[in-house]
C-alpha atoms as a PDB file:
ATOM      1  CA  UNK A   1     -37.397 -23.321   5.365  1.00  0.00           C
ATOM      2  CA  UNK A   2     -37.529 -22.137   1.813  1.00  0.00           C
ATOM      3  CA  UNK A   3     -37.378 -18.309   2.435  1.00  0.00           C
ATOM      4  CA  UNK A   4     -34.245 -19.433   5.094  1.00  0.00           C
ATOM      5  CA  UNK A   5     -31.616 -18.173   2.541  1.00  0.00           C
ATOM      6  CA  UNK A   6     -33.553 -15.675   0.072  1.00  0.00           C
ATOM      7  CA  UNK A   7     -31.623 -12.538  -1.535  1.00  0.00           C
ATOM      8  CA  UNK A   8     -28.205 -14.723  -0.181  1.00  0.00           C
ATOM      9  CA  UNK A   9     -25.852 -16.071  -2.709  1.00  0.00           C
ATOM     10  CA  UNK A  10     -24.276 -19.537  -2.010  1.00  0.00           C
ATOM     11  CA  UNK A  11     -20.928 -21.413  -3.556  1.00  0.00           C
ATOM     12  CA  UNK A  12     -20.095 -25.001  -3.528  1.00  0.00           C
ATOM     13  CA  UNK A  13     -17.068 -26.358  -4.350  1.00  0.00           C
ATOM     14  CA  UNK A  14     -17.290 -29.764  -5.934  1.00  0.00           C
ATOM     15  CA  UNK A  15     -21.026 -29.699  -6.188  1.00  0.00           C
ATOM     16  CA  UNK A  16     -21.710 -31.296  -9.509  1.00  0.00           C
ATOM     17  CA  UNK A  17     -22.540 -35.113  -7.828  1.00  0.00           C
ATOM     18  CA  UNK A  18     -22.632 -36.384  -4.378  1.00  0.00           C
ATOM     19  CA  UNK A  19     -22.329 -34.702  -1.208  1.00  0.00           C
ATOM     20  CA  UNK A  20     -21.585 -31.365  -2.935  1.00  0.00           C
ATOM     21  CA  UNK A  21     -24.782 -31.834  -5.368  1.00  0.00           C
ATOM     22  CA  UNK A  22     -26.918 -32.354  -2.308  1.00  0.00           C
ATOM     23  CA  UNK A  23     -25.807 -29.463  -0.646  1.00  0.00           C
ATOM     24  CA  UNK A  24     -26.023 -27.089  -3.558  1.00  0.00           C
ATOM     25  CA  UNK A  25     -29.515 -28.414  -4.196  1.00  0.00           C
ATOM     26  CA  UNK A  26     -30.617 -28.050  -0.761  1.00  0.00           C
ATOM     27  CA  UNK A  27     -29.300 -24.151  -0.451  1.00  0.00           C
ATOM     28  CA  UNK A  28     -31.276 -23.525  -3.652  1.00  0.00           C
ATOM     29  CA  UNK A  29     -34.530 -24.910  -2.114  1.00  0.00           C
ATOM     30  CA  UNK A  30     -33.922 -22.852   0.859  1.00  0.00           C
ATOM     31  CA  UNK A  31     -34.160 -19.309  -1.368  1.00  0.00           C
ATOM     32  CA  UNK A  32     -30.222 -18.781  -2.356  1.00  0.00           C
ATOM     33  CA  UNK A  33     -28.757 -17.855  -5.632  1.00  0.00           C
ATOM     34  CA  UNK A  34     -26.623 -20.791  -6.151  1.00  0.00           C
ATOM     35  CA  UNK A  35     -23.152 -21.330  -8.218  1.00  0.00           C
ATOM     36  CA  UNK A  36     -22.277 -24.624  -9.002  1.00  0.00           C
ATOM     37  CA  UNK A  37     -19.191 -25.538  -9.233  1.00  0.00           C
ATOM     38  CA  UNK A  38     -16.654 -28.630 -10.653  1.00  0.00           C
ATOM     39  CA  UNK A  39     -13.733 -29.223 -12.435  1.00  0.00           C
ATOM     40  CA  UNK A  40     -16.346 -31.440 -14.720  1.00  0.00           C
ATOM     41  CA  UNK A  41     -18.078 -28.510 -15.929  1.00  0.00           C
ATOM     42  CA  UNK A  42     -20.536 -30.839 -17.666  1.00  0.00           C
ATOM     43  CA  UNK A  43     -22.082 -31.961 -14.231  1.00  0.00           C
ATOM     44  CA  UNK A  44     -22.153 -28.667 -12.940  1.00  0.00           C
ATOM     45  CA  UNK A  45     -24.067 -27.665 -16.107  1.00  0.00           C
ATOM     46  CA  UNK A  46     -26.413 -30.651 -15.779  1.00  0.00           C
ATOM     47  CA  UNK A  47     -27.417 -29.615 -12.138  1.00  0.00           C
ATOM     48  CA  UNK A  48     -27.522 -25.893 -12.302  1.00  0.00           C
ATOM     49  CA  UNK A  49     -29.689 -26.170 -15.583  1.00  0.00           C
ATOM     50  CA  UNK A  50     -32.149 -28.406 -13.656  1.00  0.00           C
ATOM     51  CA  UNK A  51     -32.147 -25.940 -10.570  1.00  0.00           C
ATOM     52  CA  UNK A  52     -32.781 -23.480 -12.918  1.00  0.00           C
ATOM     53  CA  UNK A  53     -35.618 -25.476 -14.859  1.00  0.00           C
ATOM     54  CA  UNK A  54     -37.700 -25.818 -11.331  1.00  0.00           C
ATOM     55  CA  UNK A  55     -37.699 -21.943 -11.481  1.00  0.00           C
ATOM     56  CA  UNK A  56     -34.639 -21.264  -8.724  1.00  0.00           C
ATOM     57  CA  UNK A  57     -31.177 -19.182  -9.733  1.00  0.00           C
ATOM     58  CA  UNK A  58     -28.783 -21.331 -10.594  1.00  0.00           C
ATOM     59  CA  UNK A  59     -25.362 -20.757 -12.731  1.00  0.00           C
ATOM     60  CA  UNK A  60     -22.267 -23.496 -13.339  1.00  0.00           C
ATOM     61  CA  UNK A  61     -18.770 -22.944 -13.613  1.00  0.00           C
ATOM     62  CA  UNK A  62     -15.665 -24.837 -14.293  1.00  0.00           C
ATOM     63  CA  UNK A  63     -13.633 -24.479 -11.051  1.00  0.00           C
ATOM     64  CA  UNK A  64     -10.373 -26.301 -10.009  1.00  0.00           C
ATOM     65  CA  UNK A  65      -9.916 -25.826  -6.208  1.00  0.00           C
ATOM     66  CA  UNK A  66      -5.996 -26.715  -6.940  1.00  0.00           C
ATOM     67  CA  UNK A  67      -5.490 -24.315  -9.118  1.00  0.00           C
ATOM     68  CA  UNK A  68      -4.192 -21.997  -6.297  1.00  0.00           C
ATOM     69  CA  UNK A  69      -2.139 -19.365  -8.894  1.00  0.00           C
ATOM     70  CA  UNK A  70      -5.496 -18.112 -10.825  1.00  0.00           C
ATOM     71  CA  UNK A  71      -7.397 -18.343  -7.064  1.00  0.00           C
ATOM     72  CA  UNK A  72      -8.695 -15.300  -6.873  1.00  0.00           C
ATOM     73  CA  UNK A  73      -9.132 -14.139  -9.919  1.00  0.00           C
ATOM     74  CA  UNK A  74     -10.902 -17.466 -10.834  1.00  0.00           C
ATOM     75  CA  UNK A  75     -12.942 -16.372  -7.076  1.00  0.00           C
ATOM     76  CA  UNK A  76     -13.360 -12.585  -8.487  1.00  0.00           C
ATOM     77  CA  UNK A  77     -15.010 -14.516 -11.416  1.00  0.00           C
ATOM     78  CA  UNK A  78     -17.525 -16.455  -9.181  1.00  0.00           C
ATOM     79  CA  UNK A  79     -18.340 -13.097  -7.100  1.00  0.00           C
ATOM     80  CA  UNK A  80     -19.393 -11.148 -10.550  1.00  0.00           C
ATOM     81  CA  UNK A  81     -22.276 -14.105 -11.243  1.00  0.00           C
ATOM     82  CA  UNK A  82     -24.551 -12.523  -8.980  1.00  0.00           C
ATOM     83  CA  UNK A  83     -22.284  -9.553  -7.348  1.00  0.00           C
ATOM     84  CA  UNK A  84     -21.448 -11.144  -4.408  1.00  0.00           C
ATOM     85  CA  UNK A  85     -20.709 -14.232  -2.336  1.00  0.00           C
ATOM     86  CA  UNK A  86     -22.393 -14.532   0.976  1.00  0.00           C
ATOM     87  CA  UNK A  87     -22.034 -18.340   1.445  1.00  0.00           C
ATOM     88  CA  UNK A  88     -18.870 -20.186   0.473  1.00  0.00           C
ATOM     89  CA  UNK A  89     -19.017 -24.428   1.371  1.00  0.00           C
ATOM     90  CA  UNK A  90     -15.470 -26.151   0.968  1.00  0.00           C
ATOM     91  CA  UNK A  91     -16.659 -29.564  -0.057  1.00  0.00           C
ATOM     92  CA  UNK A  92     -14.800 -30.612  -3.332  1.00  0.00           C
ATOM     93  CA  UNK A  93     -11.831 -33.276  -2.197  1.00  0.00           C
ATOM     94  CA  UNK A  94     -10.835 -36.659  -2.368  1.00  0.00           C
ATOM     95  CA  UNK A  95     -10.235 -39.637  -0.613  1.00  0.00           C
ATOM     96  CA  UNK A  96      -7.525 -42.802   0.131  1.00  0.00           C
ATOM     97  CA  UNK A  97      -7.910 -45.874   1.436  1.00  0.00           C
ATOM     98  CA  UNK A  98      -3.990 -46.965   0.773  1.00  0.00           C
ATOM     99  CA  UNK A  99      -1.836 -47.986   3.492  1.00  0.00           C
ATOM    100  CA  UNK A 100       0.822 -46.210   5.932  1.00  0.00           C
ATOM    101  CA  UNK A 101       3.696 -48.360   4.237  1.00  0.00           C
ATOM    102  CA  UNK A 102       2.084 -47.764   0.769  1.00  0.00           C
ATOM    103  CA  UNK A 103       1.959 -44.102   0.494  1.00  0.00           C
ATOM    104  CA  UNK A 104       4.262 -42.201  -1.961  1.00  0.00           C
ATOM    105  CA  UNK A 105       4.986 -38.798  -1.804  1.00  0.00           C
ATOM    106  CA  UNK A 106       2.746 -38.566  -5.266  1.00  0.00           C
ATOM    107  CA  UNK A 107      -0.033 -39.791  -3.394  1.00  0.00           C
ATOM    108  CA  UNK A 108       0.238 -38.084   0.125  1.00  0.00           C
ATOM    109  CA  UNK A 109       1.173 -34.266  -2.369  1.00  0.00           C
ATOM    110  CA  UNK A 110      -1.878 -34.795  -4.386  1.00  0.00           C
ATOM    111  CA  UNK A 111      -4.332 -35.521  -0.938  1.00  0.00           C
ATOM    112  CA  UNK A 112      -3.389 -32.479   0.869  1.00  0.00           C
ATOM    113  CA  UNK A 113      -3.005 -29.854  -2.132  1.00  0.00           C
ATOM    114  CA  UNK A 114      -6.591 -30.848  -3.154  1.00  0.00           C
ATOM    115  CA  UNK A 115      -8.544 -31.175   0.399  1.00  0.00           C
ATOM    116  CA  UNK A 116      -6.276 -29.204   2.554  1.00  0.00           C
ATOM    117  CA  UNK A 117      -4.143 -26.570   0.188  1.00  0.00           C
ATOM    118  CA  UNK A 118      -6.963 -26.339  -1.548  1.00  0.00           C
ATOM    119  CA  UNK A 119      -9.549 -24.931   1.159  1.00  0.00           C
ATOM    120  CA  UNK A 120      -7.139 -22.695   2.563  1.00  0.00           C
ATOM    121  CA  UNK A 121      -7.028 -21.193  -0.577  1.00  0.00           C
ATOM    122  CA  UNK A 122     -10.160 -21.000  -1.331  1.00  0.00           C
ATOM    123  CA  UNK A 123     -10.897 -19.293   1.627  1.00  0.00           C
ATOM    124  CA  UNK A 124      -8.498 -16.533   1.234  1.00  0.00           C
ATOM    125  CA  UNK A 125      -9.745 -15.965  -1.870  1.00  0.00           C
ATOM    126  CA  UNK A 126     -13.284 -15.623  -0.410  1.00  0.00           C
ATOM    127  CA  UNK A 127     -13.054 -13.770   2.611  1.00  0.00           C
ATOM    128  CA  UNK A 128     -11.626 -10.801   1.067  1.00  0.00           C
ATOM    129  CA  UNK A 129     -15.259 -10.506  -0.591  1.00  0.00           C
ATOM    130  CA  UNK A 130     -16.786 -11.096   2.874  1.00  0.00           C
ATOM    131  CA  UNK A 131     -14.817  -9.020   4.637  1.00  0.00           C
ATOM    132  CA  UNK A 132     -16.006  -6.080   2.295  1.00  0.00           C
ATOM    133  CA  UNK A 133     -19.602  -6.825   2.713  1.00  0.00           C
ATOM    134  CA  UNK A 134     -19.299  -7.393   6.537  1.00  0.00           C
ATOM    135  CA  UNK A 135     -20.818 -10.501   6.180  1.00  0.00           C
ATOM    136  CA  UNK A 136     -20.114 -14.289   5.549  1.00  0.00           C
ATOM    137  CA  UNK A 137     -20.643 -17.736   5.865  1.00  0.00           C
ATOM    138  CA  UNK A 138     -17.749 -20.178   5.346  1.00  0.00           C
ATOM    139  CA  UNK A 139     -18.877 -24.012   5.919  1.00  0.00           C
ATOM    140  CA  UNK A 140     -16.073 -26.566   5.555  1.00  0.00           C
ATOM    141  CA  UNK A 141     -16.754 -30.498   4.844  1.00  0.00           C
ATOM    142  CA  UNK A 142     -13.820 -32.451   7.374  1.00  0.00           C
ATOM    143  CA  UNK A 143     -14.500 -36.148   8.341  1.00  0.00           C
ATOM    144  CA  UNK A 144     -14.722 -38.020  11.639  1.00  0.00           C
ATOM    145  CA  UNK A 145     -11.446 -39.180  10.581  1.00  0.00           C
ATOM    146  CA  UNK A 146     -10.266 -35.984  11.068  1.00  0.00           C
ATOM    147  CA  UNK A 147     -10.464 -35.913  14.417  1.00  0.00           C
ATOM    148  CA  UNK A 148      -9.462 -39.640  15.476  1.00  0.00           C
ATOM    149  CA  UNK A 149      -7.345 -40.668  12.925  1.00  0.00           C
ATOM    150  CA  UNK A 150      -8.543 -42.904   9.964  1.00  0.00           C
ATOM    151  CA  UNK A 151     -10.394 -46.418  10.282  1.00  0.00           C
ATOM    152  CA  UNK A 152     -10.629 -47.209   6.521  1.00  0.00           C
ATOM    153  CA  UNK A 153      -9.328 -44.178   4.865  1.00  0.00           C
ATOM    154  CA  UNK A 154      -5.817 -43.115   4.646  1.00  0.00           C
ATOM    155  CA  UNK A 155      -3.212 -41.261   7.394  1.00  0.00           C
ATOM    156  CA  UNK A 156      -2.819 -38.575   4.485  1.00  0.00           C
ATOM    157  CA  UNK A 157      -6.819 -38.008   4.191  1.00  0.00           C
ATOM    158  CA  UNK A 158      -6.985 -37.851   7.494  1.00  0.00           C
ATOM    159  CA  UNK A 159      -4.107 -35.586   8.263  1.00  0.00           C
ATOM    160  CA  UNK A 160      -5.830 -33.336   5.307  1.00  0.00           C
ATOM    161  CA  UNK A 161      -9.407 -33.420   7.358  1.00  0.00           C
ATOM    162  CA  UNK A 162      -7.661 -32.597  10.507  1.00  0.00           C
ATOM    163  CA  UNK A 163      -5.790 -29.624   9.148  1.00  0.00           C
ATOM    164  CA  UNK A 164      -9.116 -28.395   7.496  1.00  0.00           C
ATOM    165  CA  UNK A 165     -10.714 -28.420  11.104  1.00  0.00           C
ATOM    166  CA  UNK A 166      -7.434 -26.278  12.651  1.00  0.00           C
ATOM    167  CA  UNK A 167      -7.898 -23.719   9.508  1.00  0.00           C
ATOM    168  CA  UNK A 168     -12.008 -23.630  10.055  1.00  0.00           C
ATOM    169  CA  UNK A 169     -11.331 -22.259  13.774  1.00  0.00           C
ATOM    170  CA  UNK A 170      -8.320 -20.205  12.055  1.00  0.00           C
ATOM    171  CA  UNK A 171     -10.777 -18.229   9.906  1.00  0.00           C
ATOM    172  CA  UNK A 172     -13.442 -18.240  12.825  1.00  0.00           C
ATOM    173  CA  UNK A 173     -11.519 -16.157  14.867  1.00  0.00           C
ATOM    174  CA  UNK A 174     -10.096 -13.899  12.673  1.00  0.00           C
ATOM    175  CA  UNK A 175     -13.612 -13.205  10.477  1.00  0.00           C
ATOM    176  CA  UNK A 176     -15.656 -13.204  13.627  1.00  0.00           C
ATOM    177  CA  UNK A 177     -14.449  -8.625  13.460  1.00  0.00           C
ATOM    178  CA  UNK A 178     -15.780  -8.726   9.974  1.00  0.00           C
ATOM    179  CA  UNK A 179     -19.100 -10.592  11.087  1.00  0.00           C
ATOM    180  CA  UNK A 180     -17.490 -13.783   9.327  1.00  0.00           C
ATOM    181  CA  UNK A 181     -18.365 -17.365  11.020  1.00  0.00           C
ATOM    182  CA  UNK A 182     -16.502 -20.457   9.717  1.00  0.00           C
ATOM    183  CA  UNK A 183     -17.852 -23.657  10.960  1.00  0.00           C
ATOM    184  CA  UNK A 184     -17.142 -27.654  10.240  1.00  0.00           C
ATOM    185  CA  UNK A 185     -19.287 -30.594   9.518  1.00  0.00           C
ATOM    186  CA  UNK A 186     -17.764 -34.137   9.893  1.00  0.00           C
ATOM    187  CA  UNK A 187     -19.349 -36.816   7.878  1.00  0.00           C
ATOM    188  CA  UNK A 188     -19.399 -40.217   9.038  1.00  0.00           C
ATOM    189  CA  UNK A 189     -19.584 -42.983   7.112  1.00  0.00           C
ATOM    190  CA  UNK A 190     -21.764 -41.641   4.232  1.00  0.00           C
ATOM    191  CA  UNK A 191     -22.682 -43.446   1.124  1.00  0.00           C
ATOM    192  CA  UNK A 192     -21.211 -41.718  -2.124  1.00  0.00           C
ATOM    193  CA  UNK A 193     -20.142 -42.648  -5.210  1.00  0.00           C
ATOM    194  CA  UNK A 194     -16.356 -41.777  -3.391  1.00  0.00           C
ATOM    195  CA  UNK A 195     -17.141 -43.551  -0.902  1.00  0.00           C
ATOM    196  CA  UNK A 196     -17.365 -47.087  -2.705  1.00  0.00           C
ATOM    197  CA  UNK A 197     -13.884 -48.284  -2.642  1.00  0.00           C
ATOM    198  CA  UNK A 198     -13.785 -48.411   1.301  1.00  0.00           C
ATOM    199  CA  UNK A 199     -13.819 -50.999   3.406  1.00  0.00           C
ATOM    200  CA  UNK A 200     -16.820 -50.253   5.267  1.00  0.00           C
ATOM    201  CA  UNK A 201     -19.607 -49.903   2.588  1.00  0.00           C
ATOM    202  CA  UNK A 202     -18.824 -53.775   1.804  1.00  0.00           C
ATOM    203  CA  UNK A 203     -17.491 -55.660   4.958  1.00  0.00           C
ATOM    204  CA  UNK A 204     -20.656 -57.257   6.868  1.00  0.00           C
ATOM    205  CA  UNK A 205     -18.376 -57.063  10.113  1.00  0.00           C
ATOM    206  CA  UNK A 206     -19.619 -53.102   9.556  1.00  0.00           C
ATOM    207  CA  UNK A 207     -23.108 -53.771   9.162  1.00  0.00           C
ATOM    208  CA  UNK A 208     -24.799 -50.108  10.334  1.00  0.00           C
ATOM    209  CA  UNK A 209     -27.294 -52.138  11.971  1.00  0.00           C
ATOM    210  CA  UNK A 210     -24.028 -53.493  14.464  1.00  0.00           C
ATOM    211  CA  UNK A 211     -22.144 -50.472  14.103  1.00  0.00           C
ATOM    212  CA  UNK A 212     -23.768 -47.603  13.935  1.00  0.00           C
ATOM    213  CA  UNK A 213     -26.497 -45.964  16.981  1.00  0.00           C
ATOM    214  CA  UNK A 214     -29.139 -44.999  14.468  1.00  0.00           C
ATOM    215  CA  UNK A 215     -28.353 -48.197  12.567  1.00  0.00           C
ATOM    216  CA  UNK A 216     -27.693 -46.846   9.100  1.00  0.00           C
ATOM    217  CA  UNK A 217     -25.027 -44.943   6.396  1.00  0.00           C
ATOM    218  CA  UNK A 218     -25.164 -41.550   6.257  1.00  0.00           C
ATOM    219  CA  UNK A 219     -26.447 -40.074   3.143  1.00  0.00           C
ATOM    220  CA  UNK A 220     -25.290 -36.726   1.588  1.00  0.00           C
ATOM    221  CA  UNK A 221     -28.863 -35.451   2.484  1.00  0.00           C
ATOM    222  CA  UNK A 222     -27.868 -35.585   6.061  1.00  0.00           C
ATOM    223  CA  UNK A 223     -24.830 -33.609   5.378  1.00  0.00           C
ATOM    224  CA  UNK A 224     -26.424 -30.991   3.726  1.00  0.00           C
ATOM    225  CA  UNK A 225     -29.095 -30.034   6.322  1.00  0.00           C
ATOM    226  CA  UNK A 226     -26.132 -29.609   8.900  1.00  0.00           C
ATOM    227  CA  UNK A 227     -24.678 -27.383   6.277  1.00  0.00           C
ATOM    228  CA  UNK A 228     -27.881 -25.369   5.850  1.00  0.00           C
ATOM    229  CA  UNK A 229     -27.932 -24.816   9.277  1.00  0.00           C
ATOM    230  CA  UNK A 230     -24.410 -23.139   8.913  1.00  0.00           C
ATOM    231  CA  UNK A 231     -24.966 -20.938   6.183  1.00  0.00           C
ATOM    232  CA  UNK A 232     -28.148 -19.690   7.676  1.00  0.00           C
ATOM    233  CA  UNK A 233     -28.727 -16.811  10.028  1.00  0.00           C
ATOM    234  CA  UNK A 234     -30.023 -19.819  12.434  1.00  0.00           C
ATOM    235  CA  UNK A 235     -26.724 -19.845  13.147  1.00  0.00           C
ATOM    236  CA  UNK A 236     -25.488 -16.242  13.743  1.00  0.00           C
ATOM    237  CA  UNK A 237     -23.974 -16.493  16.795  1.00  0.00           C
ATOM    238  CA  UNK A 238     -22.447 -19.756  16.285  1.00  0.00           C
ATOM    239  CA  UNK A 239     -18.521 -19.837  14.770  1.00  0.00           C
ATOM    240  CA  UNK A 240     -15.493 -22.458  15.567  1.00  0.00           C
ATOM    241  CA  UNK A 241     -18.296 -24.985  15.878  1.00  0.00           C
ATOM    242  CA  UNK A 242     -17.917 -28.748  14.675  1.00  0.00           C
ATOM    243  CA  UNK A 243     -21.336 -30.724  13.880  1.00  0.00           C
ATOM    244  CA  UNK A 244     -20.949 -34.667  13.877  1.00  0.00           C
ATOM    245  CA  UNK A 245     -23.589 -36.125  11.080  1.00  0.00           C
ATOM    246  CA  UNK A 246     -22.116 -39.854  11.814  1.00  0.00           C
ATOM    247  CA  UNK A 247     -25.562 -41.148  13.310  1.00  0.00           C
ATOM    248  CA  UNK A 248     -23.578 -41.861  16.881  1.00  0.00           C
ATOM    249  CA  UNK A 249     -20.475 -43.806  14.985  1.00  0.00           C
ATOM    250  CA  UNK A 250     -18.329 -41.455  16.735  1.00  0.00           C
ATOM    251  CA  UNK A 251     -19.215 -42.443  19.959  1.00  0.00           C
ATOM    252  CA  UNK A 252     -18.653 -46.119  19.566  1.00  0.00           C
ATOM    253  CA  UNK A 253     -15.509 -47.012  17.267  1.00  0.00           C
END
């Protein structure tokens, strides 16, 4: 799999820890030119200088996906790294775990501008570049919440994840002229350093080994071979597609 992604270049949003970190690394193992990207520059740094230390191609840069006025030039900037962008993963967001009868308006604004607003605009940005080449990738991280409403996590997280799966077959269908696929992976219950001030990763009622098929968390590894899988040609004829990585959660709660 290492030649999988040679001569491509790759962008993650929110890739300087966690599920984003994984993902970038993983892309950069697999042959891609990789630009990490944060809004904590200094762990974007940190991981592109150590990509770039086990001899792979590797640059960071400072990169607020809710800064949606300086979009695409702050995009244009990203593109003239390496001279173009062939893979583009929306990961960088954030989560909730407050309550229906808790939520203010602060909180629900700042949810969807980040992991909703933020993606859409993002992708605009992007697929102008794409559309140009004639060629793309755009992966988007959603959530199994998404798509049945939230367990542990909040109704404006998962009214953000749900949107992001509506835009994903949005783009799919109108890149798919431009040889453009968009596609969705949908975490489960993976642990993260986000992920530790939810419910599940504490309360022994959700023991993986009762909850869970495959009888354990999800780790951001697992996420980012779905994701690889995506922004490789293994997946060229595949677009509008959603991938569960919840080990069989979805299927029973």
């Amino acid at each position: 799999m290492e030649n999988l992604l040679n001569n491509k270049v790759a962008v993650v949003t929110g890739s300087g820890r966690g599920i984003g970190e994984s993902i970038v690394r993983t892309l950069a193992d697999a042959g891609a030119k990789v630009v990490v990207t944060d809004i904590d520059i200094a762990t974007a740094q940190g991981v592109a200088d150590d990509l770039c230390s086990k001899g792979m191609e590797a640059k960071a840069i400072k990169f607020n996906v809710a800064d949606f006025e300086n979009m695409k030039a702050n995009v244009d900037e990203i593109k003239n790294l390496f001279g173009r962008i062939d893979i583009w993963v929306n990961n960088a967001g954030i989560t909730q775990a407050a309550k229906i009868e808790d939520i203010t308006t602060e909180q629900w604004d700042k949810i969807q501008s980040i992991d909703l607003k933020g993606v859409f605009f993002c992708t605009q940005a992007v697929i102008q570049i794409m559309k140009e080449q004639n060629y793309g990738k755009l992966v988007h991280i959603s959530s199994m919440a998404g798509e049945r409403g939230g367990r542990s996590s909040s109704p404006s997280y998962s009214s953000a994840k749900a949107g992001v799966l509506n835009l994903m077959k949005c783009f799919a269908i109108w890149g798919g002229q431009y040889n453009i696929t968009s596609n969705a992976v949908c975490p489960g219950r993976t642990v993260t350093q986000m992920a530790q001030g939810l419910s599940w990763l504490h309360d022994p009622k959700d023991d993986p080994k009762l909850t869970i098929p495959l009888c354990r968390f999800g780790t951001p590894q697992d996420i980012a071979n779905a994701v690889l899988f995506y922004a490789s040609d293994l997946s060229s004829y595949v677009t509008g597609d959603i991938m569960e990585v919840n080990g069989g959660l979805y299927m029973t709660r």
